[in-house]
PDB file of N, CA and C in Angstrom:
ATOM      1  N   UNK A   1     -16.328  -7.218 -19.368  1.00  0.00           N
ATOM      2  CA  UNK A   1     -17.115  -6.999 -20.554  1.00  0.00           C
ATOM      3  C   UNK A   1     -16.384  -7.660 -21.707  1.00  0.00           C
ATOM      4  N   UNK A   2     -17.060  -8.497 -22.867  1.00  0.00           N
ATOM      5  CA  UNK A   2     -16.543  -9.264 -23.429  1.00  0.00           C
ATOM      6  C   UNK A   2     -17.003  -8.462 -24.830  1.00  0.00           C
ATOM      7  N   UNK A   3     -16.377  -7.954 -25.439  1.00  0.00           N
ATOM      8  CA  UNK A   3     -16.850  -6.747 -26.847  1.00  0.00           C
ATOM      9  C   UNK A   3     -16.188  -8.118 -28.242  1.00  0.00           C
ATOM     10  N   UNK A   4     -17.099  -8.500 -28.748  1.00  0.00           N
ATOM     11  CA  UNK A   4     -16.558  -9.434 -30.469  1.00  0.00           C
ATOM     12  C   UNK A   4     -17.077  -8.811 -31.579  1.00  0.00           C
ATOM     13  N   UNK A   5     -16.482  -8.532 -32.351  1.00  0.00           N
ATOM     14  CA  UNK A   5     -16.021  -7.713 -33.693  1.00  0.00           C
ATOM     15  C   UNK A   5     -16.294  -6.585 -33.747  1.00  0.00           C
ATOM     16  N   UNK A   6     -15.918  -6.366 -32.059  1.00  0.00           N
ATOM     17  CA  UNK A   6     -15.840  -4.387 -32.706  1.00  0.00           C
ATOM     18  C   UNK A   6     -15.142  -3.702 -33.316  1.00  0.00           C
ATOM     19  N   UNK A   7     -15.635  -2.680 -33.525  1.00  0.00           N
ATOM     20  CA  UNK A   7     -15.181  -1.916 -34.982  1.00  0.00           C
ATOM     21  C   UNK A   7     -15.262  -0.377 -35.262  1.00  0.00           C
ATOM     22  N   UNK A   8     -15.221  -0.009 -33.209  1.00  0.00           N
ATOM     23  CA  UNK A   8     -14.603   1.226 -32.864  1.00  0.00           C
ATOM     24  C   UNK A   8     -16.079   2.004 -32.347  1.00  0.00           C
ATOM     25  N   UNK A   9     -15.817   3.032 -31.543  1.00  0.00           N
ATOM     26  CA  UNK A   9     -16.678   3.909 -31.202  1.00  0.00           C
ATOM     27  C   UNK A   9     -16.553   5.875 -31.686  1.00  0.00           C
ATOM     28  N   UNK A  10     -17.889   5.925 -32.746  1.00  0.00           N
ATOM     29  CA  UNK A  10     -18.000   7.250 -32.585  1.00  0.00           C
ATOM     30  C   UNK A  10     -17.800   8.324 -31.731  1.00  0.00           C
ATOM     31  N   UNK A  11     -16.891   8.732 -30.839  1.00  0.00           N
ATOM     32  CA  UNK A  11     -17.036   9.691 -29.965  1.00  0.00           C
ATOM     33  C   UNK A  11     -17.052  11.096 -30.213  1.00  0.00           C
ATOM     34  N   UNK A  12     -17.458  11.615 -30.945  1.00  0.00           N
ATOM     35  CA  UNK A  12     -17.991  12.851 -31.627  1.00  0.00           C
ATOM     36  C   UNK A  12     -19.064  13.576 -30.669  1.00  0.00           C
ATOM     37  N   UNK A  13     -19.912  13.196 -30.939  1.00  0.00           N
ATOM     38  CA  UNK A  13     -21.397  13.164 -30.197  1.00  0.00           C
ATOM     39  C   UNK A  13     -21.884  13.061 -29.046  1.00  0.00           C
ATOM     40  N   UNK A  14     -20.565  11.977 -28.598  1.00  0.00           N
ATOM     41  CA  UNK A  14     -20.785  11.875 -26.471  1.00  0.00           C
ATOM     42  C   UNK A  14     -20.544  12.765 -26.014  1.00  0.00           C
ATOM     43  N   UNK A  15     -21.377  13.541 -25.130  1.00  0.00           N
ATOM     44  CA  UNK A  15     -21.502  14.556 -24.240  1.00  0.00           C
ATOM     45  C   UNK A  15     -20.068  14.089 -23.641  1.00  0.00           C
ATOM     46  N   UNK A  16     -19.409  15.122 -22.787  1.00  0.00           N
ATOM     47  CA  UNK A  16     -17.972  15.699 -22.461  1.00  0.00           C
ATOM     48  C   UNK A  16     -18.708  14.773 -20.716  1.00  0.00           C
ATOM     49  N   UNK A  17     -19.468  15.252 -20.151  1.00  0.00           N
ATOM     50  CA  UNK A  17     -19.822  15.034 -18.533  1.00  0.00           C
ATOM     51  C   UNK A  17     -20.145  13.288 -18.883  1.00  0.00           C
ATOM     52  N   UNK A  18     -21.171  12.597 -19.790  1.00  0.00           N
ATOM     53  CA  UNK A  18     -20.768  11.184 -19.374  1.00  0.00           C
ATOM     54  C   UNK A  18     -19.258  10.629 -19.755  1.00  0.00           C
ATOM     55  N   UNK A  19     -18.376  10.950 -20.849  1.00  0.00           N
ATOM     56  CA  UNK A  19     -16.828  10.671 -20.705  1.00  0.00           C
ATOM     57  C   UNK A  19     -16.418  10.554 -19.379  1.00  0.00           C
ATOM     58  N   UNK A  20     -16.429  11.857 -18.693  1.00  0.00           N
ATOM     59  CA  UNK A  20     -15.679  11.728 -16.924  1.00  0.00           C
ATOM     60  C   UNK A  20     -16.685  10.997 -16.257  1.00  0.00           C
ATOM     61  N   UNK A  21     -17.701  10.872 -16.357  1.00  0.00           N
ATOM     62  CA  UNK A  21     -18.505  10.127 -15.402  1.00  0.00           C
ATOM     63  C   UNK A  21     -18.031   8.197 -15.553  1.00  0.00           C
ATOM     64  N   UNK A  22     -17.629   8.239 -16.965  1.00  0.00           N
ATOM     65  CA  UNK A  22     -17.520   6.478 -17.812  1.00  0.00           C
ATOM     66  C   UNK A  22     -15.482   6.310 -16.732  1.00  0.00           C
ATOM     67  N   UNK A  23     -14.928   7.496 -17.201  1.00  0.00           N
ATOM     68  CA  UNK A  23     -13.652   7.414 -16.524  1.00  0.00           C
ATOM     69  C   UNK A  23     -13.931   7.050 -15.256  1.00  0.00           C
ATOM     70  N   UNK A  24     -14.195   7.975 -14.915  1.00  0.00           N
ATOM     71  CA  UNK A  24     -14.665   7.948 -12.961  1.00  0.00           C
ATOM     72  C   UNK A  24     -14.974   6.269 -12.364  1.00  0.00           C
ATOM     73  N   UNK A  25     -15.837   6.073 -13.142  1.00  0.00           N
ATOM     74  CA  UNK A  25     -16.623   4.565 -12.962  1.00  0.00           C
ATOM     75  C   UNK A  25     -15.509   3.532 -13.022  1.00  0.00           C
ATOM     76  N   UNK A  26     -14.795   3.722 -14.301  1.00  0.00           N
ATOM     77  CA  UNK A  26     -13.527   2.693 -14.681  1.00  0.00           C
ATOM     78  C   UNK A  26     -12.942   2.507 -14.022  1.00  0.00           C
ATOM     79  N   UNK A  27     -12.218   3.821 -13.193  1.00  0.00           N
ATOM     80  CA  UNK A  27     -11.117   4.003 -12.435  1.00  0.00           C
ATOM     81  C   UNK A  27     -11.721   2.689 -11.003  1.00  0.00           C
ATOM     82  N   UNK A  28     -13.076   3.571 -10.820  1.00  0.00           N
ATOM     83  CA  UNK A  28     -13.078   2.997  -9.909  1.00  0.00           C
ATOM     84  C   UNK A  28     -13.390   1.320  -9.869  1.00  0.00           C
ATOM     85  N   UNK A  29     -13.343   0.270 -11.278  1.00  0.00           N
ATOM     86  CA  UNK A  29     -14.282  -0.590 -10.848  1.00  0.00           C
ATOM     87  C   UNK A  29     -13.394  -1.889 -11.766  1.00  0.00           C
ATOM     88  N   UNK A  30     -12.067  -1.117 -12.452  1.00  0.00           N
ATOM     89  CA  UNK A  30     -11.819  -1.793 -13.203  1.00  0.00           C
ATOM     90  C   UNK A  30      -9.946  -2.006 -12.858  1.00  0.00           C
ATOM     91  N   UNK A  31      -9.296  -3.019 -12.611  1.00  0.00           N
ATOM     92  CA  UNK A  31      -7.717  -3.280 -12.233  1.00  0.00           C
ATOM     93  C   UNK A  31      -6.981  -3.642 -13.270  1.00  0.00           C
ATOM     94  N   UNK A  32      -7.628  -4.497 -14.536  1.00  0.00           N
ATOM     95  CA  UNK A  32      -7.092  -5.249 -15.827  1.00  0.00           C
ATOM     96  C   UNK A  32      -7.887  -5.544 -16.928  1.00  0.00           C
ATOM     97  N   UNK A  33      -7.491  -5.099 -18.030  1.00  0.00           N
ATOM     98  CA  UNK A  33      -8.129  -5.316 -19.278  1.00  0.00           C
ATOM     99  C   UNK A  33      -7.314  -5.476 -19.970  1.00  0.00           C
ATOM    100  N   UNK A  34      -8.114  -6.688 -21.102  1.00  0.00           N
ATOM    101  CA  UNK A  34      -7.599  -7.976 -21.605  1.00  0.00           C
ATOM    102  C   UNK A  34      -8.050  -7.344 -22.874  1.00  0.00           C
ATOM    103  N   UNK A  35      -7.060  -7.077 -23.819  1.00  0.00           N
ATOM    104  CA  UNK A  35      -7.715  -6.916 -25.502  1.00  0.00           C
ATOM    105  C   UNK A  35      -6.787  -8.251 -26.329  1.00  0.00           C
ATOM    106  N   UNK A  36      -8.019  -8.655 -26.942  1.00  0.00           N
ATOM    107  CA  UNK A  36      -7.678  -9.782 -27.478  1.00  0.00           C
ATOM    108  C   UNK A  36      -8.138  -9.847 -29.230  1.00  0.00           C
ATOM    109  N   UNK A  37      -6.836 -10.314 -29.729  1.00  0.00           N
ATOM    110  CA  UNK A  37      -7.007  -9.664 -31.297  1.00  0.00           C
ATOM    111  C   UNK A  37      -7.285  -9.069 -31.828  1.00  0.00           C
ATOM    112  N   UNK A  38      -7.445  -8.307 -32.917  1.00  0.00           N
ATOM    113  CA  UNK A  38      -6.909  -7.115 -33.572  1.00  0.00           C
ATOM    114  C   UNK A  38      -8.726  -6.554 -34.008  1.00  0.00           C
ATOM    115  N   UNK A  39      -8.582  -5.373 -33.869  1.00  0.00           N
ATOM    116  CA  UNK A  39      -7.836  -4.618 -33.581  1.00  0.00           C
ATOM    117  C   UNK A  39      -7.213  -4.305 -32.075  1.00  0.00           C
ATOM    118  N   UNK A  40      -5.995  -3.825 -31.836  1.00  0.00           N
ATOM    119  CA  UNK A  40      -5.441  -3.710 -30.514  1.00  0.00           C
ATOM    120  C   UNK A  40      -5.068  -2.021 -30.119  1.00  0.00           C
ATOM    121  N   UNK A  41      -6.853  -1.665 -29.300  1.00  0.00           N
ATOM    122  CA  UNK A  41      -7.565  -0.329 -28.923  1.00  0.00           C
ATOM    123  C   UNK A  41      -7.020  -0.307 -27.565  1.00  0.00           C
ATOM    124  N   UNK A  42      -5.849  -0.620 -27.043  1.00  0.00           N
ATOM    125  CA  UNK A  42      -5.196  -0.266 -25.413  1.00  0.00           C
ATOM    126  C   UNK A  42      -5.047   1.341 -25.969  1.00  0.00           C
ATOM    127  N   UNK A  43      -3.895   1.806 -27.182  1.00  0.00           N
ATOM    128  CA  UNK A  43      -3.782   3.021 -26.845  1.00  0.00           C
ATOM    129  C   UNK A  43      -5.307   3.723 -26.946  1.00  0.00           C
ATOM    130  N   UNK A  44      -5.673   3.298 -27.574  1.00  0.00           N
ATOM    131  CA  UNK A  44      -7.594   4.543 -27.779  1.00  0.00           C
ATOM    132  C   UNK A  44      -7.995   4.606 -26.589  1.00  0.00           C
ATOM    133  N   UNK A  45      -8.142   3.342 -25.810  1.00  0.00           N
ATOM    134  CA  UNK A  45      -9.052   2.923 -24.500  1.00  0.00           C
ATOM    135  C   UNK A  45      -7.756   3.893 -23.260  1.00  0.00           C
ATOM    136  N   UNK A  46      -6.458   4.211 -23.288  1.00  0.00           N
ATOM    137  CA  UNK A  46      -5.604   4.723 -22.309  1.00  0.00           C
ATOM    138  C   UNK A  46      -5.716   6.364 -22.770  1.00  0.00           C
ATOM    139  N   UNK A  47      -5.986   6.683 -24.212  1.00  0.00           N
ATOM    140  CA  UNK A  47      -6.282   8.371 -24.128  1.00  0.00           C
ATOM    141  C   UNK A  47      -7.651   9.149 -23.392  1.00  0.00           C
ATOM    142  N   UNK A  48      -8.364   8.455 -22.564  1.00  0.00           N
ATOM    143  CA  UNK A  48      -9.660   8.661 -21.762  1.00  0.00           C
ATOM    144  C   UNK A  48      -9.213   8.321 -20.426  1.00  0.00           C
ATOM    145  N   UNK A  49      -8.436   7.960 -19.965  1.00  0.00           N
ATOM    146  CA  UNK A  49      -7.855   7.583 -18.812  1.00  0.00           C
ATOM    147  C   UNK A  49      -6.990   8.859 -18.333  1.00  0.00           C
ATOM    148  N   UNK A  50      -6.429   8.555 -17.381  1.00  0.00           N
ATOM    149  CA  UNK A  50      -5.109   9.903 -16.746  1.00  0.00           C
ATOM    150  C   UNK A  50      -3.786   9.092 -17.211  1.00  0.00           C
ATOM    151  N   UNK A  51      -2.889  10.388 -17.386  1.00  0.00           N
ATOM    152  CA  UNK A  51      -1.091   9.404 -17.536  1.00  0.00           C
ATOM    153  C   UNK A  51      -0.739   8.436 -17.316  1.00  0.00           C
ATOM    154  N   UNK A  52      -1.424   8.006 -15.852  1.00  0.00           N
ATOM    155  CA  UNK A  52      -0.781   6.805 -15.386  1.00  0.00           C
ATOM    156  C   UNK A  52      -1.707   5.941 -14.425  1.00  0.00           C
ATOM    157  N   UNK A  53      -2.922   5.476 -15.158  1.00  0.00           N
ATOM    158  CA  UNK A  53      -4.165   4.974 -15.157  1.00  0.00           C
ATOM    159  C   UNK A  53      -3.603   3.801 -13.801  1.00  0.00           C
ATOM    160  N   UNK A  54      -4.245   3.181 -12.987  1.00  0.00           N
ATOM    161  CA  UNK A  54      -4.430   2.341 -11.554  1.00  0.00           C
ATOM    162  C   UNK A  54      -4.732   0.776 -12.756  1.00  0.00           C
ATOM    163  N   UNK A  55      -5.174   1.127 -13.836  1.00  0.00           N
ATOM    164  CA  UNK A  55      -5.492  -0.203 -14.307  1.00  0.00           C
ATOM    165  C   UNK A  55      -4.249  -0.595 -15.690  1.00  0.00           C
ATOM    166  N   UNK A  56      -4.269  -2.015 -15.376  1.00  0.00           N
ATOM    167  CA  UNK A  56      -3.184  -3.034 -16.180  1.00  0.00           C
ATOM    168  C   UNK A  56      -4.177  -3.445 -17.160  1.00  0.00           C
ATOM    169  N   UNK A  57      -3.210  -3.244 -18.121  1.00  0.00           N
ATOM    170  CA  UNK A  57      -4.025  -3.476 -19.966  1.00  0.00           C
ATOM    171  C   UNK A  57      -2.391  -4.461 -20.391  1.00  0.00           C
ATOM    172  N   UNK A  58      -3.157  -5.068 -21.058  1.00  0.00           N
ATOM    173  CA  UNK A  58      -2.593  -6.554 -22.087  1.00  0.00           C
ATOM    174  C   UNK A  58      -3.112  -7.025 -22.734  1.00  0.00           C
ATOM    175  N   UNK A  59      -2.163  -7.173 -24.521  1.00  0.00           N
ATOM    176  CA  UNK A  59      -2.783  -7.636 -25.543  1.00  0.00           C
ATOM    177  C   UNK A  59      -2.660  -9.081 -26.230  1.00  0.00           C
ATOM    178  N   UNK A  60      -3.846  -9.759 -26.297  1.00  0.00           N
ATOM    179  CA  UNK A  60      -3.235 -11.311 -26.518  1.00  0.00           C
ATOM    180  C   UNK A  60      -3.473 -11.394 -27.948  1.00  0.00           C
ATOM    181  N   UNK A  61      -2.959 -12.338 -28.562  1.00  0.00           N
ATOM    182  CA  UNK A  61      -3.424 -12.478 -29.558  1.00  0.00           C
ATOM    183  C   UNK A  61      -4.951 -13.660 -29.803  1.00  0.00           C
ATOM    184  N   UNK A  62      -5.642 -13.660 -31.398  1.00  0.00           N
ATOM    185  CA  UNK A  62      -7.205 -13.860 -30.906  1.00  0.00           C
ATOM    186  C   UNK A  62      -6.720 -15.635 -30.233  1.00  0.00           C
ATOM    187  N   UNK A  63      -5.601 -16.527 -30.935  1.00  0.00           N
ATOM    188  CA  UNK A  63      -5.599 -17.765 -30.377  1.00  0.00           C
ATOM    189  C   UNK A  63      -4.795 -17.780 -29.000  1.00  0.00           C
ATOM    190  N   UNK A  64      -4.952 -16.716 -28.962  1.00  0.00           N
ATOM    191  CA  UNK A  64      -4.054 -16.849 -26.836  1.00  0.00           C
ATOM    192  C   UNK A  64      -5.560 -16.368 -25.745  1.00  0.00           C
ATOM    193  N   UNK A  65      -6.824 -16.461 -26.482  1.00  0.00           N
ATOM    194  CA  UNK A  65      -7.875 -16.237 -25.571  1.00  0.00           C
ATOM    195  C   UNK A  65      -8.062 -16.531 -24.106  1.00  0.00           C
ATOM    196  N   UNK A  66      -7.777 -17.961 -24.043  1.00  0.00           N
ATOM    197  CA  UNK A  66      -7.568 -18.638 -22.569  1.00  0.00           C
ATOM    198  C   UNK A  66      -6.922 -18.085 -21.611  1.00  0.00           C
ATOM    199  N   UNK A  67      -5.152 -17.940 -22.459  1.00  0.00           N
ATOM    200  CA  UNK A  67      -4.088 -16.881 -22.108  1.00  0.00           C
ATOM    201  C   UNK A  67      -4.739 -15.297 -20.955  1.00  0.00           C
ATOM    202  N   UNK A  68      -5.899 -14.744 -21.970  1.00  0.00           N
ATOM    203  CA  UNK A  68      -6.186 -13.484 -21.715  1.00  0.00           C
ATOM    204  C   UNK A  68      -6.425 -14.083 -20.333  1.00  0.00           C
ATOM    205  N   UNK A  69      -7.931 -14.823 -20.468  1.00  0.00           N
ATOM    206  CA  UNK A  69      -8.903 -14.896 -19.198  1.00  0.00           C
ATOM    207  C   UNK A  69      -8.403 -15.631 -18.036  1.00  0.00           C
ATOM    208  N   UNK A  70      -6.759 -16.384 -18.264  1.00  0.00           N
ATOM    209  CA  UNK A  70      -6.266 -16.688 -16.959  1.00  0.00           C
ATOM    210  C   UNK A  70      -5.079 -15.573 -16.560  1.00  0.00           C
ATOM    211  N   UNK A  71      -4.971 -14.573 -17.071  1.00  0.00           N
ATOM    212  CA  UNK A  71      -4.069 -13.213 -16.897  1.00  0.00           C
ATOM    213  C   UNK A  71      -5.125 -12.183 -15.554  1.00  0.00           C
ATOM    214  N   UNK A  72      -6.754 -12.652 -16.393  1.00  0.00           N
ATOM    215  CA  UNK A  72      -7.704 -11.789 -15.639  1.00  0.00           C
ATOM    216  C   UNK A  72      -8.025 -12.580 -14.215  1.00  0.00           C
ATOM    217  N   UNK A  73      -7.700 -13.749 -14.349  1.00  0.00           N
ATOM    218  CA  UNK A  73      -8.784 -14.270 -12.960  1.00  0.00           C
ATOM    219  C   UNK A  73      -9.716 -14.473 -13.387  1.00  0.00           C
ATOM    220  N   UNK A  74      -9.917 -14.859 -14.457  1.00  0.00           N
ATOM    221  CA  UNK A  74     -11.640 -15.099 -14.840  1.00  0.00           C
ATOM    222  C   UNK A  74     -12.154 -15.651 -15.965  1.00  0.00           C
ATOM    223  N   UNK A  75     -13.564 -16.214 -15.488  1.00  0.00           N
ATOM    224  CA  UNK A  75     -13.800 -16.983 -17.037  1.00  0.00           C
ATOM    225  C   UNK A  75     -14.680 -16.282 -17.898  1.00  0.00           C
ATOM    226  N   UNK A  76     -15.354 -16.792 -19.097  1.00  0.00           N
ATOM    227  CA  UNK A  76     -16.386 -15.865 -19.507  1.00  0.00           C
ATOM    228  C   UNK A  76     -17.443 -17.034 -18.825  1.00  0.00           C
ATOM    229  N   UNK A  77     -18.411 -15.806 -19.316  1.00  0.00           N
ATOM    230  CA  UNK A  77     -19.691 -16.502 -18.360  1.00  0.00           C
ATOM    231  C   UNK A  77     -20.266 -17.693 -19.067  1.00  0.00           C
ATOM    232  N   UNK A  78     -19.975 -17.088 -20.703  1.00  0.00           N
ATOM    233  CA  UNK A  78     -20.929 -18.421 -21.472  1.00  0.00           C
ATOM    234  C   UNK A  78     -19.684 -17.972 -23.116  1.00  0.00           C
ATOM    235  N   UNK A  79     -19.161 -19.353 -22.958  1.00  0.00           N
ATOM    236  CA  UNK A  79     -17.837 -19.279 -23.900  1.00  0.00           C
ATOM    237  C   UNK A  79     -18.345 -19.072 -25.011  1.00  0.00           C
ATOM    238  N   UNK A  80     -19.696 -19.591 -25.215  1.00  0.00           N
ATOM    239  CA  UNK A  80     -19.599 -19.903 -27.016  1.00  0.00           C
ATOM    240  C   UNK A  80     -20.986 -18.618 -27.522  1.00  0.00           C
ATOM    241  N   UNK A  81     -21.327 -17.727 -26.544  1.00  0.00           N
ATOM    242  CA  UNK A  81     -22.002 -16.937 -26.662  1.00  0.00           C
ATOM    243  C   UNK A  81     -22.101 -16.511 -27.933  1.00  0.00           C
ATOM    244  N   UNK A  82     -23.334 -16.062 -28.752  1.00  0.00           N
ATOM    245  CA  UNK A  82     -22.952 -15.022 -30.083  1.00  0.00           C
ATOM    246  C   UNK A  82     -23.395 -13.698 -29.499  1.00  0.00           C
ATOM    247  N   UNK A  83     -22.585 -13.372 -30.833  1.00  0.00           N
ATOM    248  CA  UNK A  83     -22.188 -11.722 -30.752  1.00  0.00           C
ATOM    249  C   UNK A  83     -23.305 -11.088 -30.533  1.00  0.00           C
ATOM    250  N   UNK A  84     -23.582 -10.193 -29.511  1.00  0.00           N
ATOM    251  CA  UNK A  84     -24.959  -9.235 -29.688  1.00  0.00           C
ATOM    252  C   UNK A  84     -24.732  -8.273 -30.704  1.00  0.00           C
ATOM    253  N   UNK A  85     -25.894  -7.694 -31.649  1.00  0.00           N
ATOM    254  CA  UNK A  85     -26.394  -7.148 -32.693  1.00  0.00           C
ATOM    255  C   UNK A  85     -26.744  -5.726 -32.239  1.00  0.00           C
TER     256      UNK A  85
END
């Protein structure tokens, strides 16, 4: 998932059962995540996780992008995409 100029999530309001259901899913579907320039949400995104989460998090900076997506194994699908609204 490729997130550009986010700017954080309300979690107030999310029901408690989809949280463990979003964990559950992660755990199971996700090995490495790539945060790339600032803001740098590894610790926010690791307090929804367990102590010692199965998945590898690393922060690039925004001109080490490439950096990120050859850390992941992967490309984006469509580089020059704009931001969804």
């Amino acid at each position: 998932m490729r997130l550009v100029d986010h700017e954080g999530v309300d979690w107030i309001d999310m029901d408690d059962e989809t949280l463990k259901q979003g964990t559950v899913h992660a755990l199971e579907h996700i090995a490495r995540c790539a945060t790339i320039g600032e803001p740098d949400w590894i610790a926010d995104a690791r307090n929804f996780l367990p102590a010692s989460p199965p998945i590898e998090f690393r922060h690039f900076a925004a001109e080490d992008e490439a950096d990120a997506w050859q850390w992941l194994g992967a490309t984006p699908l469509s580089p020059a995409a704009p931001a969804a609204t």
